[in-house]
Protein backbone atom coordinates (compact mmCIF):
# COMPACT_ATOMS: atom_id res chain seq x y z
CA UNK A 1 81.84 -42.89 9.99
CA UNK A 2 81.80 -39.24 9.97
CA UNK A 3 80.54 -39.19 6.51
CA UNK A 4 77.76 -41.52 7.17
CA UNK A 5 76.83 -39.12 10.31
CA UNK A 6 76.73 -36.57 7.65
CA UNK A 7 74.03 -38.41 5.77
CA UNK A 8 71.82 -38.95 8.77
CA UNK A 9 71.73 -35.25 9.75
CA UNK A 10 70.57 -33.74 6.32
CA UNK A 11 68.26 -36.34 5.71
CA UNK A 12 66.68 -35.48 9.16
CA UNK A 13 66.62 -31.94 8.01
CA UNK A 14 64.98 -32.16 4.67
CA UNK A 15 62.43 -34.65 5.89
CA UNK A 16 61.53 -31.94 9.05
CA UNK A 17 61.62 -29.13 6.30
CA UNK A 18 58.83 -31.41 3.99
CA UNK A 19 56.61 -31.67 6.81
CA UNK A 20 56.96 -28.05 8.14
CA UNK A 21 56.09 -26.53 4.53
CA UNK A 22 53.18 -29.47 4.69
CA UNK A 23 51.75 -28.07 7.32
CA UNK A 24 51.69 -24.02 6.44
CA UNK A 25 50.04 -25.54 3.21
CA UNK A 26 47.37 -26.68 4.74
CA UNK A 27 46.93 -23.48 7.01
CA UNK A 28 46.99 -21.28 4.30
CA UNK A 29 44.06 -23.49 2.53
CA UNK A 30 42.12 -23.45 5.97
CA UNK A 31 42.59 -19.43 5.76
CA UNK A 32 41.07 -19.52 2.55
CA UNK A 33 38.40 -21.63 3.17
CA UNK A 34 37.07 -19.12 6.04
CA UNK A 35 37.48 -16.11 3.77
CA UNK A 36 34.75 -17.56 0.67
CA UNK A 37 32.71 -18.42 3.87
CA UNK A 38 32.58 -15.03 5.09
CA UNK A 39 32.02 -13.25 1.20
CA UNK A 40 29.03 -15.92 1.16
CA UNK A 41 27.32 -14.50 4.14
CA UNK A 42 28.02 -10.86 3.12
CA UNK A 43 25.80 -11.99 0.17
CA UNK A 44 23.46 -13.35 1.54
CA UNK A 45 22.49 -10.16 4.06
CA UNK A 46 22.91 -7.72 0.66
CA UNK A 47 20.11 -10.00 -1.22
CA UNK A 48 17.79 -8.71 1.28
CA UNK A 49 18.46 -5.07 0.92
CA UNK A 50 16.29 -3.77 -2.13
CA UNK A 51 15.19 -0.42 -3.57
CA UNK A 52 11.90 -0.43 -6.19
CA UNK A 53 8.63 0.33 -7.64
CA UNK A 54 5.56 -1.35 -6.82
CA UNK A 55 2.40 -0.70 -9.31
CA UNK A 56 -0.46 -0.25 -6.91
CA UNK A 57 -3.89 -1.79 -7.37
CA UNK A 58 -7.16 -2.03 -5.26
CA UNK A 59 -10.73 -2.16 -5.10
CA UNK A 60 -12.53 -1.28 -1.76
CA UNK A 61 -16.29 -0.59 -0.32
CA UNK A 62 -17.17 2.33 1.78
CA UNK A 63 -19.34 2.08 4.72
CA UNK A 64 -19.96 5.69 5.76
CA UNK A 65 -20.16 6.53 9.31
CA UNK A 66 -21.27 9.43 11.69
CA UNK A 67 -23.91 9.47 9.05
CA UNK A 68 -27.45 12.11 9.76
CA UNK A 69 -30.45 9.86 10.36
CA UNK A 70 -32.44 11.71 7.34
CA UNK A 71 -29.43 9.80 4.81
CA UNK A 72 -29.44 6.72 4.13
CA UNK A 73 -25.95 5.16 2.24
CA UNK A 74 -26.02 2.06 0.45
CA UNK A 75 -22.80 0.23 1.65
CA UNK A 76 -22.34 -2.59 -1.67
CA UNK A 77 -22.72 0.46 -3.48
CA UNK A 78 -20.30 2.81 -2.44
CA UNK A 79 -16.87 2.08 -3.47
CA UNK A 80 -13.53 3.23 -4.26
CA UNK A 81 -11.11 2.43 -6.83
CA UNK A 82 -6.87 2.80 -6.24
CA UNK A 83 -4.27 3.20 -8.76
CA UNK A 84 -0.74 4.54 -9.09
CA UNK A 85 2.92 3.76 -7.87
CA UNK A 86 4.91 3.43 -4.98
CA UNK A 87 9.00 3.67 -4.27
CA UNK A 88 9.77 1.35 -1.62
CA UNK A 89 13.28 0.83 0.28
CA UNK A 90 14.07 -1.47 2.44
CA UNK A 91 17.54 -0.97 4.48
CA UNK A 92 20.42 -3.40 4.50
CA UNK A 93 19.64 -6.28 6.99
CA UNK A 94 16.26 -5.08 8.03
CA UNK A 95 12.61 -6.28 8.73
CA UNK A 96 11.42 -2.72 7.78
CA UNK A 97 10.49 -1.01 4.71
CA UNK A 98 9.32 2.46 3.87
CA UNK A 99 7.11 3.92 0.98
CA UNK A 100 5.56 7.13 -0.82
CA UNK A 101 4.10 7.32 -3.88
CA UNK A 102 1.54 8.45 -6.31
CA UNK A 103 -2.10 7.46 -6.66
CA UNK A 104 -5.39 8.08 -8.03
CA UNK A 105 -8.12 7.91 -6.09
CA UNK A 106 -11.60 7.24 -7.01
CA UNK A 107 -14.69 7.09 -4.73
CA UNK A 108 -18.53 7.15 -4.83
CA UNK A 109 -21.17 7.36 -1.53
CA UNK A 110 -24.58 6.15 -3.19
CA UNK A 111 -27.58 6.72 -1.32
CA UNK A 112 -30.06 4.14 -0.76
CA UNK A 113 -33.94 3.85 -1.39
CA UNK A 114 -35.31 6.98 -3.13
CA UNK A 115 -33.34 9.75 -1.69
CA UNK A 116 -31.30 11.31 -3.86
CA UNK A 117 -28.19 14.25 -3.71
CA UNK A 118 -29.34 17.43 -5.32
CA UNK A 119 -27.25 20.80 -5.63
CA UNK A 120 -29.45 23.65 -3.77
CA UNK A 121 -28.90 27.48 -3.28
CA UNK A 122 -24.85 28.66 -2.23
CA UNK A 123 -23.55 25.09 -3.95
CA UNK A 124 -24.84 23.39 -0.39
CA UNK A 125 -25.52 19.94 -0.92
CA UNK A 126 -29.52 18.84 0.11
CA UNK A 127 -31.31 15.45 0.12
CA UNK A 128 -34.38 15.36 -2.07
CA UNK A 129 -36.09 12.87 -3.79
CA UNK A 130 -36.32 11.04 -7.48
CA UNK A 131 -38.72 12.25 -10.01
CA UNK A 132 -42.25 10.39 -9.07
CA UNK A 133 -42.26 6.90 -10.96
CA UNK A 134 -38.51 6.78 -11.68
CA UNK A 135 -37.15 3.23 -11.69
CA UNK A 136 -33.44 1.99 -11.74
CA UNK A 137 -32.29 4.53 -9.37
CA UNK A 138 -28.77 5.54 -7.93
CA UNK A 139 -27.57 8.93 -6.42
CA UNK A 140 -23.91 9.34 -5.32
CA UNK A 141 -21.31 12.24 -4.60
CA UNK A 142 -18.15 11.21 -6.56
CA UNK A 143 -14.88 12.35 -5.74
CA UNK A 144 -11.44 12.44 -7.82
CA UNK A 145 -8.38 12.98 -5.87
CA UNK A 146 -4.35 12.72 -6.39
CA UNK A 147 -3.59 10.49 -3.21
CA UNK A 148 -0.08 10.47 -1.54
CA UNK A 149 0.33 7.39 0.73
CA UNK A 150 3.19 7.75 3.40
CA UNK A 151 3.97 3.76 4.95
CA UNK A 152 5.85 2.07 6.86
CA UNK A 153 6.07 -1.99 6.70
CA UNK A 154 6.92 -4.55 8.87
CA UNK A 155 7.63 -8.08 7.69
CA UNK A 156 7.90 -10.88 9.88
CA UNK A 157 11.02 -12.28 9.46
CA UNK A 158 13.85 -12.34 6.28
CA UNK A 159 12.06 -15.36 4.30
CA UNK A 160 8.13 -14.50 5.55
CA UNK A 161 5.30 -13.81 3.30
CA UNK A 162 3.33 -11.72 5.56
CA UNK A 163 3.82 -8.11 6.10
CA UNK A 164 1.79 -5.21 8.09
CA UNK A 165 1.62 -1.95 6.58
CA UNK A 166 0.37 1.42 8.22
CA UNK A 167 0.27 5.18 7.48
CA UNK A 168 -1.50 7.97 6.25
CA UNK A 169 -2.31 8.74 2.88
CA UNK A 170 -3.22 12.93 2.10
CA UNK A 171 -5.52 12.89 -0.51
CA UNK A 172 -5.54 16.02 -2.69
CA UNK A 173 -9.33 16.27 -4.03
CA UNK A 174 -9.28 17.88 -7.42
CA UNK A 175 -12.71 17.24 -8.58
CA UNK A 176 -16.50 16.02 -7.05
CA UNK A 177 -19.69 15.88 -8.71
CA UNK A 178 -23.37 15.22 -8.11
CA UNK A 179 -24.49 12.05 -10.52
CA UNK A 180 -27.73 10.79 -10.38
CA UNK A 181 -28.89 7.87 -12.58
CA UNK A 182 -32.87 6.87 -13.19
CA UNK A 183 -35.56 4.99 -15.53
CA UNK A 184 -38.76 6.55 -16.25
CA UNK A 185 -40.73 3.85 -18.59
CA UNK A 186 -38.61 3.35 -21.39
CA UNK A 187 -36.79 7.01 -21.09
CA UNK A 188 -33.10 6.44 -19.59
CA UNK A 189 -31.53 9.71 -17.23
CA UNK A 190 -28.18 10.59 -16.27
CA UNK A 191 -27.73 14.28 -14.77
CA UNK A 192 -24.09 14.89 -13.74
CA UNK A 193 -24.31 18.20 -10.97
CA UNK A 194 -20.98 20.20 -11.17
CA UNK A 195 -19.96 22.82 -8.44
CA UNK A 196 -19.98 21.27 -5.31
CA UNK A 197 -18.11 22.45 -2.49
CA UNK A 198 -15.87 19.70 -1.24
CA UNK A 199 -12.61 19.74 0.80
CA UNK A 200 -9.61 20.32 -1.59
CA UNK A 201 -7.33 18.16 1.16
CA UNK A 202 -8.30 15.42 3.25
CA UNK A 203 -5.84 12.88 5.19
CA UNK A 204 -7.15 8.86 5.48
CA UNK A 205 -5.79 6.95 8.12
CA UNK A 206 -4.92 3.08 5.78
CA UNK A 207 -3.61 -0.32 6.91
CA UNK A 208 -3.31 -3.75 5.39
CA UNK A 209 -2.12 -6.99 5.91
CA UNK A 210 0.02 -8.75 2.99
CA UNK A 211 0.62 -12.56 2.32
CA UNK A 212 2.91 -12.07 -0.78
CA UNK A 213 1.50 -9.81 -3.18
CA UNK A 214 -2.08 -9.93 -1.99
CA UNK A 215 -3.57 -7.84 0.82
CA UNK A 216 -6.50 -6.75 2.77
CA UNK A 217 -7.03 -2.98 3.70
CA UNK A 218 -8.49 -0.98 5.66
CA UNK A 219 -9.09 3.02 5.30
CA UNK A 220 -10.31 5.33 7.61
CA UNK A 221 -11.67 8.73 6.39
CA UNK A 222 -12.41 11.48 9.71
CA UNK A 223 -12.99 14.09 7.26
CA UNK A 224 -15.82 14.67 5.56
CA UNK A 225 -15.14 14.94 1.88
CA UNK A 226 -18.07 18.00 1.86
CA UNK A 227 -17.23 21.52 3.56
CA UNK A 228 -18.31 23.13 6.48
CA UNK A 229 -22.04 24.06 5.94
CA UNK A 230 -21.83 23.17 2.26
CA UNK A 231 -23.51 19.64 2.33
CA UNK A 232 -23.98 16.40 4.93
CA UNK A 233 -21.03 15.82 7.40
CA UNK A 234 -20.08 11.94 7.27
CA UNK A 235 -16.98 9.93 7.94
CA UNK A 236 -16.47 6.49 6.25
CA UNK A 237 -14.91 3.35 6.41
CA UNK A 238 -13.48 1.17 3.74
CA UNK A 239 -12.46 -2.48 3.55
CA UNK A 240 -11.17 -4.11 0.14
CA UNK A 241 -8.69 -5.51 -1.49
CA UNK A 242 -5.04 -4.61 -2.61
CA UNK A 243 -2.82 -5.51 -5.42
C-alpha cells in the first residue's frame, strides 16, 4: 500500500513539473514576441530620418515692382534661371527639414516698347531709345550671381507629399551687363555694355510649395540690383517653377 502511495505522489509531481516548465515556455516566447515588435517600430521612426543632396532646378518670370513711370518692363520677358545644390537634413522623428546650398543665379529685366538701357557718364545707367527704324528689339540688364539659399521645410505629416518651404537666399552678384539686341533691314545687332554699377550683395526673400518633387515659387527681391544713384531703383517679383 505504501508503495503504491509512493507511485501516486511522484507521478503528481512530474506531471505539476511538465506543466510548470509549459507554462515559462510560453512566457519566454510572449517576451520575445514583444521585443521584434519593439526593434520593428525603432525602424520604422529611423526610415524617416535622412541626410542628402538635392540637385536644384528652376525657371521663373520677374515682374518688377516700385518701377519709375518713364520704364516700362516687359514681364514674359524678364526671367530668371536657378541651378546648383542643396544639403538637406531632416532630424530623427521630425516633420522639419533644414537646407543651404549652392546656386547660380541667372536673371534678365527687359524693357518693353522702344526704350532701351544705355550706359551714360560715371557708369549710371539711363533710358534712351533704339536706333530709328530698328526692328526685333530687346534691352535688358543681366545679372550673374553665386546664390546661397538658407530654408527651412515643413511637411505635412510622415507619409505626405506636400511640403512648405521658406527662407532667404543672399545672392552674391559677381557680374551685370547692358545687352541690347536689334534688326535694322537685313543687318542683325547685338551690343553687350560692360561696367555697370550693380550691388555686389543682395538678399531675396523665396518660398514654395512642393507636391513631391515639383514646386511652385515665389521670390521677392527689396533690393534693387543697381546702386545708389548709379541707374533706376526697382524691386521685383518672381513666380516659376522648381525642380
Amino acid at each position: 500500500m505504501r508503495h503504491l502511495l509512493l507511485m501516486i505522489v511522484l507521478t503528481v509531481g512530474m506531471t505539476v513539473q511538465a506543466r510548470e516548465n509549459n507554462d515559462t515556455t510560453v512566457i519566454e516566447n510572449a517576451t520575445q514576441y514583444r521585443d521584434s515588435t519593439s526593434v520593428k517600430k525603432t525602424y520604422e521612426y529611423d526610415e524617416y530620418t535622412s541626410s542628402n543632396w538635392d540637385i536644384d532646378f528652376g525657371l521663373g518670370w520677374a515682374i518688377p515692382t516700385n518701377v519709375p513711370d518713364e520704364i516700362g518692363f516687359s514681364t514674359f520677358r524678364s526671367w530668371e534661371w536657378i541651378l546648383g545644390v542643396r544639403y538637406c537634413y531632416t532630424p530623427k522623428k521630425s516633420l522639419q527639414t533644414y537646407s543651404t546650398g549652392l546656386w547660380v543665379n541667372w536673371r534678365g529685366y527687359t524693357l518693353s516698347g522702344d526704350n532701351a538701357f544705355a550706359k551714360g557718364d560715371q557708369s549710371v545707367v539711363e533710358i534712351g531709345e533704339f536706333p530709328e527704324n530698328a526692328s526685333h528689339k530687346h534691352s535688358s540688364i543681366n545679372i550673374f550671381s553665386l546664390s546661397v539659399p538658407f530654408f527651412f521645410t515643413q511637411k505635412f505629416g510622415q507619409k505626405s507629399k506636400f511640403k512648405l518651404t521658406l527662407g532667404p537666399v543672399v545672392n552674391i552678384n559677381l557680374r551685370g551687363r547692358i545687352n541690347n539686341d536689334y534688326d535694322i533691314g537685313d543687318d542683325e545687332f547685338e551690343i553687350s555694355t560692360k561696367g555697370i554699377e550693380y550691388r555686389t550683395l543682395t538678399v531675396d526673400l523665396m518660398g514654395f510649395i512642393s507636391y513631391s518633387n515639383v514646386s511652385i515659387y515665389c521670390k521677392y527681391s527689396p533690393m534693387s540690383v543697381l546702386k545708389t544713384d548709379k541707374g533706376p531703383q526697382f524691386h521685383s517679383l518672381t513666380l516659376g517653377v522648381f525642380f
